[in-house]
N, C-alpha and C. Protein backbone atom coordinates (compact mmCIF):
# COMPACT_ATOMS: atom_id res chain seq x y z
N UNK A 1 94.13 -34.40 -54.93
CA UNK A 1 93.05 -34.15 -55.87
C UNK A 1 91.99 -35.24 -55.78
N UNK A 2 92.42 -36.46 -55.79
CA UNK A 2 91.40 -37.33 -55.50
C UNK A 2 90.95 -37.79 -54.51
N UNK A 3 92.00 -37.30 -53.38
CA UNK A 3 90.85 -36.99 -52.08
C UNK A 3 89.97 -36.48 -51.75
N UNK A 4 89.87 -35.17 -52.38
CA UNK A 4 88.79 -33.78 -52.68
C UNK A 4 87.39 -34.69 -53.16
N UNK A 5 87.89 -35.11 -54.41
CA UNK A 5 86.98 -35.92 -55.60
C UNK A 5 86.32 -36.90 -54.17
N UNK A 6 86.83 -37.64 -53.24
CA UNK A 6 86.43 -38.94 -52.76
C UNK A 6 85.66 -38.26 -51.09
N UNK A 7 85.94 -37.37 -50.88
CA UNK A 7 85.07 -36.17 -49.82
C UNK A 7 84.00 -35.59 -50.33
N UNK A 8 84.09 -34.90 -51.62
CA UNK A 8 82.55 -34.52 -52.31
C UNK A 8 81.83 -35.79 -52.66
N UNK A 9 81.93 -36.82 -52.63
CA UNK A 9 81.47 -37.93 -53.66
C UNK A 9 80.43 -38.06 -52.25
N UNK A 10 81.47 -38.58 -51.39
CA UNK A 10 80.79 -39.27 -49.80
C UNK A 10 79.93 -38.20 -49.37
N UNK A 11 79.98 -37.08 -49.47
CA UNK A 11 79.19 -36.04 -48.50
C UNK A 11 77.94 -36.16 -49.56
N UNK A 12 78.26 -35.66 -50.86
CA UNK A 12 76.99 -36.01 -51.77
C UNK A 12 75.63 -36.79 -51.35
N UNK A 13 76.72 -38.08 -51.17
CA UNK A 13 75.90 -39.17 -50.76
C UNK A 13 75.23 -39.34 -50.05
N UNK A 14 76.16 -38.76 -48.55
CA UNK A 14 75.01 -38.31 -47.08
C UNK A 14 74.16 -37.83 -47.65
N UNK A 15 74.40 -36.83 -48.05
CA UNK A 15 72.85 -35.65 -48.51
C UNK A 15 71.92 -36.72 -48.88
N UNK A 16 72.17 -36.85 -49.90
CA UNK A 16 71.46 -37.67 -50.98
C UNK A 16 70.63 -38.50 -50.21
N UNK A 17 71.18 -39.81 -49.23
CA UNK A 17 71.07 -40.35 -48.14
C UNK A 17 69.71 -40.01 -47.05
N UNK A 18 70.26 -38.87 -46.53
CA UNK A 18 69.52 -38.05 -45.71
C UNK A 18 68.08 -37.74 -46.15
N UNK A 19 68.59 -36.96 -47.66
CA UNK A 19 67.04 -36.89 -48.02
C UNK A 19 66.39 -37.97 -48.32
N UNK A 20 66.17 -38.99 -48.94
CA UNK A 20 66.18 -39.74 -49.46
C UNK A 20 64.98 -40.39 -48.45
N UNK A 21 66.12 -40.77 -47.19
CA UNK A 21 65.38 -41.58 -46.19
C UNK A 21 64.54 -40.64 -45.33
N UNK A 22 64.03 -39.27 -45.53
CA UNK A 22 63.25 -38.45 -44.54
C UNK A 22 62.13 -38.22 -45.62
N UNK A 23 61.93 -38.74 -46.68
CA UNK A 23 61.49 -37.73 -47.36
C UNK A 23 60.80 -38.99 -48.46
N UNK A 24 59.87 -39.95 -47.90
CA UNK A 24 59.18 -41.16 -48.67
C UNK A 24 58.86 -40.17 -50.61
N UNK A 25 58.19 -39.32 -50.17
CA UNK A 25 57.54 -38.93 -51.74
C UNK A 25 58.63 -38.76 -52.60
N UNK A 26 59.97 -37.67 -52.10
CA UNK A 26 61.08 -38.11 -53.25
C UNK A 26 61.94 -39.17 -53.92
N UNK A 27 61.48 -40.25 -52.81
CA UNK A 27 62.04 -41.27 -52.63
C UNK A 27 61.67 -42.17 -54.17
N UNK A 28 60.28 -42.12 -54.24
CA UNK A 28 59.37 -42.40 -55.04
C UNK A 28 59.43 -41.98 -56.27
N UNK A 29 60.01 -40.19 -56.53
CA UNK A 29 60.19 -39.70 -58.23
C UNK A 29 61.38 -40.65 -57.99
N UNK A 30 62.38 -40.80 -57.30
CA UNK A 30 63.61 -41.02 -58.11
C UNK A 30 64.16 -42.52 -58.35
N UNK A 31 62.75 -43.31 -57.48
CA UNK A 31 62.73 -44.46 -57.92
C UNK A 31 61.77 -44.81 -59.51
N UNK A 32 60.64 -43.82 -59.98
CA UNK A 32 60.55 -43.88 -61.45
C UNK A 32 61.36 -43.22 -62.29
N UNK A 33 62.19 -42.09 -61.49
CA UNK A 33 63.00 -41.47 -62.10
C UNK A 33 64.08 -42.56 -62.83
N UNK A 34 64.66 -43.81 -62.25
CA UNK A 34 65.57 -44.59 -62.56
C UNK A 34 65.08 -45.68 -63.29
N UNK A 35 63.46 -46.20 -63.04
CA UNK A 35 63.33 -47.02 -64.08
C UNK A 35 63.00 -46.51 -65.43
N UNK A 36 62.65 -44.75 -65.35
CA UNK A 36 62.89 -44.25 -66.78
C UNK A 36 63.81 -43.90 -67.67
N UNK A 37 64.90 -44.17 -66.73
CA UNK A 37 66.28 -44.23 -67.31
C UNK A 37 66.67 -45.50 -67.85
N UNK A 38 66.47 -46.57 -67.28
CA UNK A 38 66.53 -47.59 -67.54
C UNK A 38 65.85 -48.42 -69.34
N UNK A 39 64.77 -47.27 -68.68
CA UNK A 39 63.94 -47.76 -70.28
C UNK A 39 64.23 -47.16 -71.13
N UNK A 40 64.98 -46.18 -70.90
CA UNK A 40 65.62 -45.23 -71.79
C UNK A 40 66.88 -46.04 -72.67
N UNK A 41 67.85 -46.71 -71.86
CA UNK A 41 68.59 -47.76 -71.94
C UNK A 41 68.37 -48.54 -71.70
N UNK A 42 67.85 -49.49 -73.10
CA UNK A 42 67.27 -51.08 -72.97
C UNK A 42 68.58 -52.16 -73.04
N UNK A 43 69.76 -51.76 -73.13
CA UNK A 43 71.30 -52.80 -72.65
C UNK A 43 71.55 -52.59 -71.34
N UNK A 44 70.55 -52.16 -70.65
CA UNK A 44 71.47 -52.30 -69.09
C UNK A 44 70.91 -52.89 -68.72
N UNK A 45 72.15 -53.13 -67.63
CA UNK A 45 71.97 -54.57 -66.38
C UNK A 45 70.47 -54.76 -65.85
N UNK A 46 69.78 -54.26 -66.03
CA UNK A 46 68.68 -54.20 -64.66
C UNK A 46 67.82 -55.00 -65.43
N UNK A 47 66.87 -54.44 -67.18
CA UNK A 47 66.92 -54.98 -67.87
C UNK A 47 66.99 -56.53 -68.31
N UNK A 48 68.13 -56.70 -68.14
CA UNK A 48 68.40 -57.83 -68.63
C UNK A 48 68.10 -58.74 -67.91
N UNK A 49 68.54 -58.29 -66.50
CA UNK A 49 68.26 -59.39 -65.25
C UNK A 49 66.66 -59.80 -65.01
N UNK A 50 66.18 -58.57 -65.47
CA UNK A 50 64.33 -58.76 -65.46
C UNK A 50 63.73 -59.45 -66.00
N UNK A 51 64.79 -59.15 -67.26
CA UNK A 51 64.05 -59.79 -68.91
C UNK A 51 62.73 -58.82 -69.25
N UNK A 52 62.25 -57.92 -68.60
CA UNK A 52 61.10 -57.40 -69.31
C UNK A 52 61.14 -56.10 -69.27
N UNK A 53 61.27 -55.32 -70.35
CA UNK A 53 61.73 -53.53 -70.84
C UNK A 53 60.05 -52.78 -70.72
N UNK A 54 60.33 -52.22 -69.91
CA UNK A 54 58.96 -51.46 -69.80
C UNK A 54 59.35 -50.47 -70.94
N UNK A 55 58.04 -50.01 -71.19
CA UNK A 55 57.97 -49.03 -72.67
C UNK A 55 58.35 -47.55 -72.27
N UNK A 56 58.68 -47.32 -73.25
CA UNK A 56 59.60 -45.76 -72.88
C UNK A 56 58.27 -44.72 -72.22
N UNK A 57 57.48 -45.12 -73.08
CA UNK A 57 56.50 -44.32 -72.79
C UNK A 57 55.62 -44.61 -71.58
N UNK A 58 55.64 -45.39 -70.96
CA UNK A 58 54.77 -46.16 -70.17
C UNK A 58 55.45 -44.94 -68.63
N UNK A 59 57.01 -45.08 -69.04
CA UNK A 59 58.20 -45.03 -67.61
C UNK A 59 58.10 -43.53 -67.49
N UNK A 60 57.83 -43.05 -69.06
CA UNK A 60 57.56 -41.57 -68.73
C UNK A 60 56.61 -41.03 -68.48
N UNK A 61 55.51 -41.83 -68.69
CA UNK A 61 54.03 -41.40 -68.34
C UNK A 61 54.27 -41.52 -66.31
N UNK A 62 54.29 -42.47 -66.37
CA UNK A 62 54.68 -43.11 -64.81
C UNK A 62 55.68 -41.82 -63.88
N UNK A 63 56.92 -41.37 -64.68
CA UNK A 63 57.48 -40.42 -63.91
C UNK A 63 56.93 -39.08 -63.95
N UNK A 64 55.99 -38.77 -64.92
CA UNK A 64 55.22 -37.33 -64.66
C UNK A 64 54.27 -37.56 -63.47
N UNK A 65 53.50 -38.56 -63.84
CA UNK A 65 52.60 -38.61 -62.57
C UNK A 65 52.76 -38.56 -61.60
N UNK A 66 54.27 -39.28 -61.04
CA UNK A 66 54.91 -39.21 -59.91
C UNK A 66 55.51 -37.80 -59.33
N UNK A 67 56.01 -37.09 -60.42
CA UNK A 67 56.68 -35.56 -60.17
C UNK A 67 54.98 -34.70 -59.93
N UNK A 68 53.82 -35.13 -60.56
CA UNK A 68 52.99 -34.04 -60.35
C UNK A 68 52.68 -34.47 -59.00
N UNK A 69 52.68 -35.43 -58.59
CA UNK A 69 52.32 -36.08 -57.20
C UNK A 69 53.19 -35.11 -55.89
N UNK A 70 54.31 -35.59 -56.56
CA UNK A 70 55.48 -34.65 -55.31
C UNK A 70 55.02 -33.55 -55.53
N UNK A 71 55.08 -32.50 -56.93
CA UNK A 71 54.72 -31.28 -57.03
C UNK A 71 53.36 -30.77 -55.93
N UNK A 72 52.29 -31.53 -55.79
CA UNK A 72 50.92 -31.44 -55.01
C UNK A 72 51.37 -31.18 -54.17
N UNK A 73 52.24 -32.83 -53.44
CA UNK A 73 53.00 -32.62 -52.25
C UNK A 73 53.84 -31.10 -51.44
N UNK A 74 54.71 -30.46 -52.91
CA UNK A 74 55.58 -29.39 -52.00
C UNK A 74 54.42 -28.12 -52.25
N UNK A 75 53.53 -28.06 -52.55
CA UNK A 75 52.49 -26.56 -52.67
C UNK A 75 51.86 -27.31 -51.20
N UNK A 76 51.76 -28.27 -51.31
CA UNK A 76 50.57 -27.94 -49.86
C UNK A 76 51.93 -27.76 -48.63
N UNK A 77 53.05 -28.10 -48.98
CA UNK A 77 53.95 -27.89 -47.68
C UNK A 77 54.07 -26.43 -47.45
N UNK A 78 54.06 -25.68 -48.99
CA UNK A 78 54.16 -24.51 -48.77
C UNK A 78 53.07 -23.47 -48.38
N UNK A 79 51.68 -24.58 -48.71
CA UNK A 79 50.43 -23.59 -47.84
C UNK A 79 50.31 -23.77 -46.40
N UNK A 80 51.23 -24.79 -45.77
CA UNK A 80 50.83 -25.02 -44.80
C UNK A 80 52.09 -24.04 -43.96
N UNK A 81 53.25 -23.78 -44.47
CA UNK A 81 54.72 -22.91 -43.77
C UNK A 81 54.11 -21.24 -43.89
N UNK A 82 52.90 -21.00 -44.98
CA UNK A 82 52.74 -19.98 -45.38
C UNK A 82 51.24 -19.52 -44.43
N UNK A 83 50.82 -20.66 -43.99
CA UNK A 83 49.74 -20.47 -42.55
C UNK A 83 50.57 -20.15 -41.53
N UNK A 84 51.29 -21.21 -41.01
CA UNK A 84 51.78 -21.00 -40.14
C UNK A 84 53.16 -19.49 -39.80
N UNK A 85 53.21 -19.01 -40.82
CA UNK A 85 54.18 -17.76 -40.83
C UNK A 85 52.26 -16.53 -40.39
N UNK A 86 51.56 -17.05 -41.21
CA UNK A 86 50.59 -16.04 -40.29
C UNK A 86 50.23 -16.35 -38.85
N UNK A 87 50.31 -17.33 -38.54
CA UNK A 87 49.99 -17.80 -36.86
C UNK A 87 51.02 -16.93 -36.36
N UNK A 88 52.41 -16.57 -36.78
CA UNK A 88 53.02 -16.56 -35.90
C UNK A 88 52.94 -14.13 -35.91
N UNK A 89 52.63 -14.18 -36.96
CA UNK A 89 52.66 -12.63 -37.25
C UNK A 89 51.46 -12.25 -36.41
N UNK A 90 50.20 -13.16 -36.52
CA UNK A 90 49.03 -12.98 -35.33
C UNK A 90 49.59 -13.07 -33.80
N UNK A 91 50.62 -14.37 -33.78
CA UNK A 91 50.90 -13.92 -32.07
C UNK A 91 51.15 -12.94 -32.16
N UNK A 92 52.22 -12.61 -32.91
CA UNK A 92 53.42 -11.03 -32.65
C UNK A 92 52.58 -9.77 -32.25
N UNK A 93 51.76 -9.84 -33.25
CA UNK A 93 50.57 -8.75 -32.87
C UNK A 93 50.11 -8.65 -31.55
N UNK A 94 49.42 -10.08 -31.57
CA UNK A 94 48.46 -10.24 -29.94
C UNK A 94 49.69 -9.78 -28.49
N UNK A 95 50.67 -10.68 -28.96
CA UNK A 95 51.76 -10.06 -27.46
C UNK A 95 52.10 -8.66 -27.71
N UNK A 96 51.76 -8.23 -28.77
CA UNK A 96 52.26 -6.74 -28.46
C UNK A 96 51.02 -5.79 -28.01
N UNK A 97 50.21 -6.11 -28.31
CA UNK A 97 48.65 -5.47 -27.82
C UNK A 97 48.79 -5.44 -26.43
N UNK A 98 48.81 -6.84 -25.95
CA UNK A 98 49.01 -7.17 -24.36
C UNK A 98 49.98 -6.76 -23.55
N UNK A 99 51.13 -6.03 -24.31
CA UNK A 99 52.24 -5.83 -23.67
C UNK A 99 52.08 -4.08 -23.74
N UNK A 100 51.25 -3.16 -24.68
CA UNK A 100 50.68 -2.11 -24.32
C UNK A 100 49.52 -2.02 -23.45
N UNK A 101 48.82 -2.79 -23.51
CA UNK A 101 47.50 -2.79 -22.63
C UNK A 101 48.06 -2.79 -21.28
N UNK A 102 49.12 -3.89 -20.64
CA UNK A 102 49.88 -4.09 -19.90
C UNK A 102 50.35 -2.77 -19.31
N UNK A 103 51.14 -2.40 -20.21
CA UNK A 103 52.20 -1.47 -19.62
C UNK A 103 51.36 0.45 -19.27
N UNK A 104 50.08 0.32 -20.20
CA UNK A 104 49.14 1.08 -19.78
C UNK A 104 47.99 1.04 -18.97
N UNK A 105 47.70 0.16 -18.00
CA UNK A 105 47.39 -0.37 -17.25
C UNK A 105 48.37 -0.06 -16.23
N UNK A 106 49.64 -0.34 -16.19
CA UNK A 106 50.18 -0.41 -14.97
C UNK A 106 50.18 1.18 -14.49
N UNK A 107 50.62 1.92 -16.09
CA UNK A 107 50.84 3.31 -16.07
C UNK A 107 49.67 4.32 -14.92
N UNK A 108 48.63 3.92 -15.54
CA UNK A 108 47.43 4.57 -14.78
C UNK A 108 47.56 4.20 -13.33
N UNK A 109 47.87 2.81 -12.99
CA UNK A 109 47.59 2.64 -11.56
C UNK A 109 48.72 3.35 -10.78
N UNK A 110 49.98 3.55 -11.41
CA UNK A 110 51.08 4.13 -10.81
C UNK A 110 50.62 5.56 -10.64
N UNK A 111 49.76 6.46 -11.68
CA UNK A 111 49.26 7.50 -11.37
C UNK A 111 48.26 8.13 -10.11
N UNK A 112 47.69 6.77 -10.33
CA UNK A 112 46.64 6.53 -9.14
C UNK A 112 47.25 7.00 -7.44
N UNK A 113 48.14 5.85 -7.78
CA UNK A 113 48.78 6.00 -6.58
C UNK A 113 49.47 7.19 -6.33
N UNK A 114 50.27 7.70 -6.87
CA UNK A 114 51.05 8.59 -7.00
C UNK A 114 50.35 10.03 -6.67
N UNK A 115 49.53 9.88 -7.11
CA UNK A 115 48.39 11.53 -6.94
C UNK A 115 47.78 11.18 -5.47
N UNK A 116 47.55 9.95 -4.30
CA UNK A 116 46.65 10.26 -3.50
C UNK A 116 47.70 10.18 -2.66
């Protein structure tokens, strides 16, 4: 049982990990994400070691800005996957035009030949 527990924990972590380090802008909510936790809880370690409690409000103003930031971030990723899904429906088209033009083209000349 607590091997299970100590395999999900570690793989978590990869993930977590993985994204983390590919991915600077999330990197960023979940580093205000933690000092708004922090300010949330003014007895923890971090706190104390600082000596200086940022204001609750300050950490949450700070982590919206940061989430609308990423938010900007994943709409333009998605205008840009949502271009490029038309680039690729425009090839599909264009090779298939060319691949009738092609194959009617060849058609006629085979007729050509074929009749003299």
């Amino acid at each position: 049982m607590q091997g299970d527990f100590l395999l999900t924990f570690f793989a978590d972590a990869l993930v977590q990990l993985r994204i983390l380090s590919d991915e600077r802008a999330l990197r960023k909510v979940v580093r205000k994400f933690y000092t708004f936790a922090f300010a949330v809880a003014p007895g923890s370690a971090d706190n104390e070691q600082t000596g200086a409690e940022m204001s609750l409000e300050e950490a949450r103003e700070q982590l919206l800005a940061e989430i609308a930031t990423f938010n900007m971030h994943l709409q333009k990723s998605a205008l840009i996957c949502q271009a490029e899904a038309r680039q690729v429906m425009e090839y599909e088209k264009e090779k298939e035009r060319i691949c009738a033009y092609v194959v009617l083209h060849f058609m006629s000349i085979s007729a050509d030949t074929l009749g003299k």
